[in-house]
C-alpha atoms as a PDB file:
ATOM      1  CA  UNK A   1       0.000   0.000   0.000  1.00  0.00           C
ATOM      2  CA  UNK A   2       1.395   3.721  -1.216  1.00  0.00           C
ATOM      3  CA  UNK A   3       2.110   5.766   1.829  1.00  0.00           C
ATOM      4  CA  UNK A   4       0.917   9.182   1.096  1.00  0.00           C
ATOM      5  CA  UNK A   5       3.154  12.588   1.411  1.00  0.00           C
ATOM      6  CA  UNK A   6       2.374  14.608   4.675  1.00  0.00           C
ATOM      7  CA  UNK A   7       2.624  18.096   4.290  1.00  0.00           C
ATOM      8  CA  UNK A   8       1.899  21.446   6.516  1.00  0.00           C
ATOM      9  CA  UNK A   9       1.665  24.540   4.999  1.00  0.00           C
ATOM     10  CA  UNK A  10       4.527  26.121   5.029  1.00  0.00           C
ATOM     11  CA  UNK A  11       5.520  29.563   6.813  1.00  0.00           C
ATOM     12  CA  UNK A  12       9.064  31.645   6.550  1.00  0.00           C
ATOM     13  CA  UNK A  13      10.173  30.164   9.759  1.00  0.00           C
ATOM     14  CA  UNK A  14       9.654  26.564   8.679  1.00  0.00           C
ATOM     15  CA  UNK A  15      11.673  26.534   5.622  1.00  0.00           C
ATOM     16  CA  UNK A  16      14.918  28.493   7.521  1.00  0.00           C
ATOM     17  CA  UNK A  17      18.405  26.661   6.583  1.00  0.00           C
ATOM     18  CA  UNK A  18      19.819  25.152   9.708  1.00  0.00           C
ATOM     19  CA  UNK A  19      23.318  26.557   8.308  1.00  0.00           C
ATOM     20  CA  UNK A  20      23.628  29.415   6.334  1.00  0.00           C
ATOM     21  CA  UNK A  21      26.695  31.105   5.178  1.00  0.00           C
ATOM     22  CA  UNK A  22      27.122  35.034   3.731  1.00  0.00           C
ATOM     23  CA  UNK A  23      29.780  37.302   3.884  1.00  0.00           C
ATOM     24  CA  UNK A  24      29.775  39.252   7.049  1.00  0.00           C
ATOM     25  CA  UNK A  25      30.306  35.767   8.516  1.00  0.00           C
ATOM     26  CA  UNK A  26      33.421  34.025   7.914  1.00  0.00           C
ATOM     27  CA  UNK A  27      32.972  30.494  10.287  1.00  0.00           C
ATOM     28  CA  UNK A  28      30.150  29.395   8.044  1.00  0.00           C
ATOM     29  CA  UNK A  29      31.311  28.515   4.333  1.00  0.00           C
ATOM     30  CA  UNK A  30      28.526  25.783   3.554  1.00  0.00           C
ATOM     31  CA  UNK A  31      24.477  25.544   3.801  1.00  0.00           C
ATOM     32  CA  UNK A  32      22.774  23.347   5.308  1.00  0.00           C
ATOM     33  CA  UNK A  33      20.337  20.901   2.903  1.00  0.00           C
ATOM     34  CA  UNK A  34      17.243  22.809   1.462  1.00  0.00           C
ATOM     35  CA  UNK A  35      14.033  21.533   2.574  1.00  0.00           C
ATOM     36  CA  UNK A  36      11.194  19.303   0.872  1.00  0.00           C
ATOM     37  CA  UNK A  37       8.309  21.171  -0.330  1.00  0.00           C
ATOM     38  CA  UNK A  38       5.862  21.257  -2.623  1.00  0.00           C
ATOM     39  CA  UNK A  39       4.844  24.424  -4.720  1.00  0.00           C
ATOM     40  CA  UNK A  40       1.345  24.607  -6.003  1.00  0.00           C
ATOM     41  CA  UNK A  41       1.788  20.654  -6.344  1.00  0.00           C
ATOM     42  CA  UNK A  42       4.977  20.660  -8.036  1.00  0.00           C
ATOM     43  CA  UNK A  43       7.802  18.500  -6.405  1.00  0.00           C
ATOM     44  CA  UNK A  44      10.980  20.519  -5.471  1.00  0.00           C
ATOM     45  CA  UNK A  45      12.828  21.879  -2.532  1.00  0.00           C
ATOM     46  CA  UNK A  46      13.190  25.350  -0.910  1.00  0.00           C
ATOM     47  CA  UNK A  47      14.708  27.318   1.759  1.00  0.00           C
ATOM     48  CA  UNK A  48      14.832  30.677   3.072  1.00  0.00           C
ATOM     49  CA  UNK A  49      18.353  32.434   4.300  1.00  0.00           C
ATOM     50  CA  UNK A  50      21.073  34.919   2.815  1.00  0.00           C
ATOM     51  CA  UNK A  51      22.256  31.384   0.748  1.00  0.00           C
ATOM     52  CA  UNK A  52      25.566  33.222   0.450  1.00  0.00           C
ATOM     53  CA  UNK A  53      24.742  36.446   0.060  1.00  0.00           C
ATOM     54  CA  UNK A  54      24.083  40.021   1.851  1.00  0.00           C
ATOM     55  CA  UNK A  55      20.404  39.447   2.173  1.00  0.00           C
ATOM     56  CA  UNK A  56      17.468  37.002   3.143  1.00  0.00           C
ATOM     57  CA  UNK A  57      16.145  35.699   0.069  1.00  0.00           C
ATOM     58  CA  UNK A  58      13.757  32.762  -0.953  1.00  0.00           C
ATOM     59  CA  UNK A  59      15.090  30.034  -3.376  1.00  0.00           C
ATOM     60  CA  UNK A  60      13.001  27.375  -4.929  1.00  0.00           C
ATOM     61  CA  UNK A  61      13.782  24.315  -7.502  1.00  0.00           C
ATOM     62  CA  UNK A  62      11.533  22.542  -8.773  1.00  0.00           C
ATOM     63  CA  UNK A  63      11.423  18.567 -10.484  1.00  0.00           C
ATOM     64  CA  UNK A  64       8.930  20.195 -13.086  1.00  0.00           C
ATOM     65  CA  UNK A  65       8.063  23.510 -14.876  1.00  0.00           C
ATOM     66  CA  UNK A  66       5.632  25.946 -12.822  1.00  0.00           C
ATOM     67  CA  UNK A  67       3.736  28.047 -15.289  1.00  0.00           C
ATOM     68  CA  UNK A  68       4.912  31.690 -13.189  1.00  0.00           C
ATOM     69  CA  UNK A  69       8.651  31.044 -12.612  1.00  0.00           C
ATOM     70  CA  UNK A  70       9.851  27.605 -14.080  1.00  0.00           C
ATOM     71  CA  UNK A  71      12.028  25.319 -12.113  1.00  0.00           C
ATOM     72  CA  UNK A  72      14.398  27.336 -10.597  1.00  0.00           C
ATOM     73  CA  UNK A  73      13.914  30.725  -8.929  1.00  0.00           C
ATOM     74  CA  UNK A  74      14.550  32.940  -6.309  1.00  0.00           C
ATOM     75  CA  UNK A  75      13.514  36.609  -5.190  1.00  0.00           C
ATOM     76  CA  UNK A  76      14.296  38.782  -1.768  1.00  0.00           C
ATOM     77  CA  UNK A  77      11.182  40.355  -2.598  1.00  0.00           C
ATOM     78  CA  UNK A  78       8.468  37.419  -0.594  1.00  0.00           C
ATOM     79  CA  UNK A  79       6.050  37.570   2.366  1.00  0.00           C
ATOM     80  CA  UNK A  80       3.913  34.699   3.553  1.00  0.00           C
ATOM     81  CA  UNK A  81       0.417  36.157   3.893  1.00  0.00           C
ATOM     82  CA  UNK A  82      -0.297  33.192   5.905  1.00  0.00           C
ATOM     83  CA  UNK A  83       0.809  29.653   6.247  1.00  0.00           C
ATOM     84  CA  UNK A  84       1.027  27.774   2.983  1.00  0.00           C
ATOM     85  CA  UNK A  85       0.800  31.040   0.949  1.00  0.00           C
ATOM     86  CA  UNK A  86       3.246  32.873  -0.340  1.00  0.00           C
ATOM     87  CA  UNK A  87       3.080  36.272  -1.785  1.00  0.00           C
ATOM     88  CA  UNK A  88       6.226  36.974  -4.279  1.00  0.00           C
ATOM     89  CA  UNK A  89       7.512  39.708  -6.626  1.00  0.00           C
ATOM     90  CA  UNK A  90       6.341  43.501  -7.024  1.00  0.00           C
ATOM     91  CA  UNK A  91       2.777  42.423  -8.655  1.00  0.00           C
ATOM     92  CA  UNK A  92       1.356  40.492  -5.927  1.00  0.00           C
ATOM     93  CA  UNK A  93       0.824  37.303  -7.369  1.00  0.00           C
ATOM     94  CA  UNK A  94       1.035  34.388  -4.903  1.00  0.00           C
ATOM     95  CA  UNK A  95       1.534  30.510  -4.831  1.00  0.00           C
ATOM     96  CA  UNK A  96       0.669  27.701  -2.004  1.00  0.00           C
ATOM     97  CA  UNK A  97       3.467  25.967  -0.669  1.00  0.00           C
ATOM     98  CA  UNK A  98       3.814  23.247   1.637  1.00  0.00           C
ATOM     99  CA  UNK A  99       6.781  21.386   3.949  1.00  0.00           C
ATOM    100  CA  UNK A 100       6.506  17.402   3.330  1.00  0.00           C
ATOM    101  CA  UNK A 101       7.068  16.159   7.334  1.00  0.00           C
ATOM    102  CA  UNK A 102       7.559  12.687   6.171  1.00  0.00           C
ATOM    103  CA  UNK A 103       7.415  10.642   2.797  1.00  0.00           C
END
């Protein structure tokens, strides 16, 4: 019998590297694993942090094509409106996004 994915919708806080690295701080050089997610039912893994750079940005890639941003993308410019729902970019538009807890 398939066990089904368990996911929670996902907030800023829950999708945090464990280890991040950027340039003010020179003891961390590597980043911690991205987590599993899914993104308006597409497959892929995110994570929130600087990800080696000066600011907190959102990076998200993707096993398949999503019709707004394609598999691979990434923006400082994010804010979960609630859990699960994610509002990106300077237009507004939004996507649901969830943390798998187990698989």
């Amino acid at each position: 019998m398939e066990e089904r994915t368990k996911t929670i919708p996902a907030t800023e806080k829950d999708l945090y590297l464990e280890q991040d690295a950027h340039p003010f701080d020179e003891s961390q050089s590597s980043l911690s694993e991205p987590h599993t997610v899914l993104v308006d039912g597409i497959k892929g893994t995110a994570a929130v942090g600087s990800l080696g750079g000066y600011s907190t940005r959102l990076r998200i890639l993707l096993e398949e094509e999503h019709p707004d941003f394609g598999k691979e993308f990434q923006t400082k410019y994010f804010m979960f409106k609630e859990p699960g729902l994610c509002m990106w970019g300077h237009d507004e538009k939004t996507f649901k996004i969830e943390k798998v807890v187990t698989a």
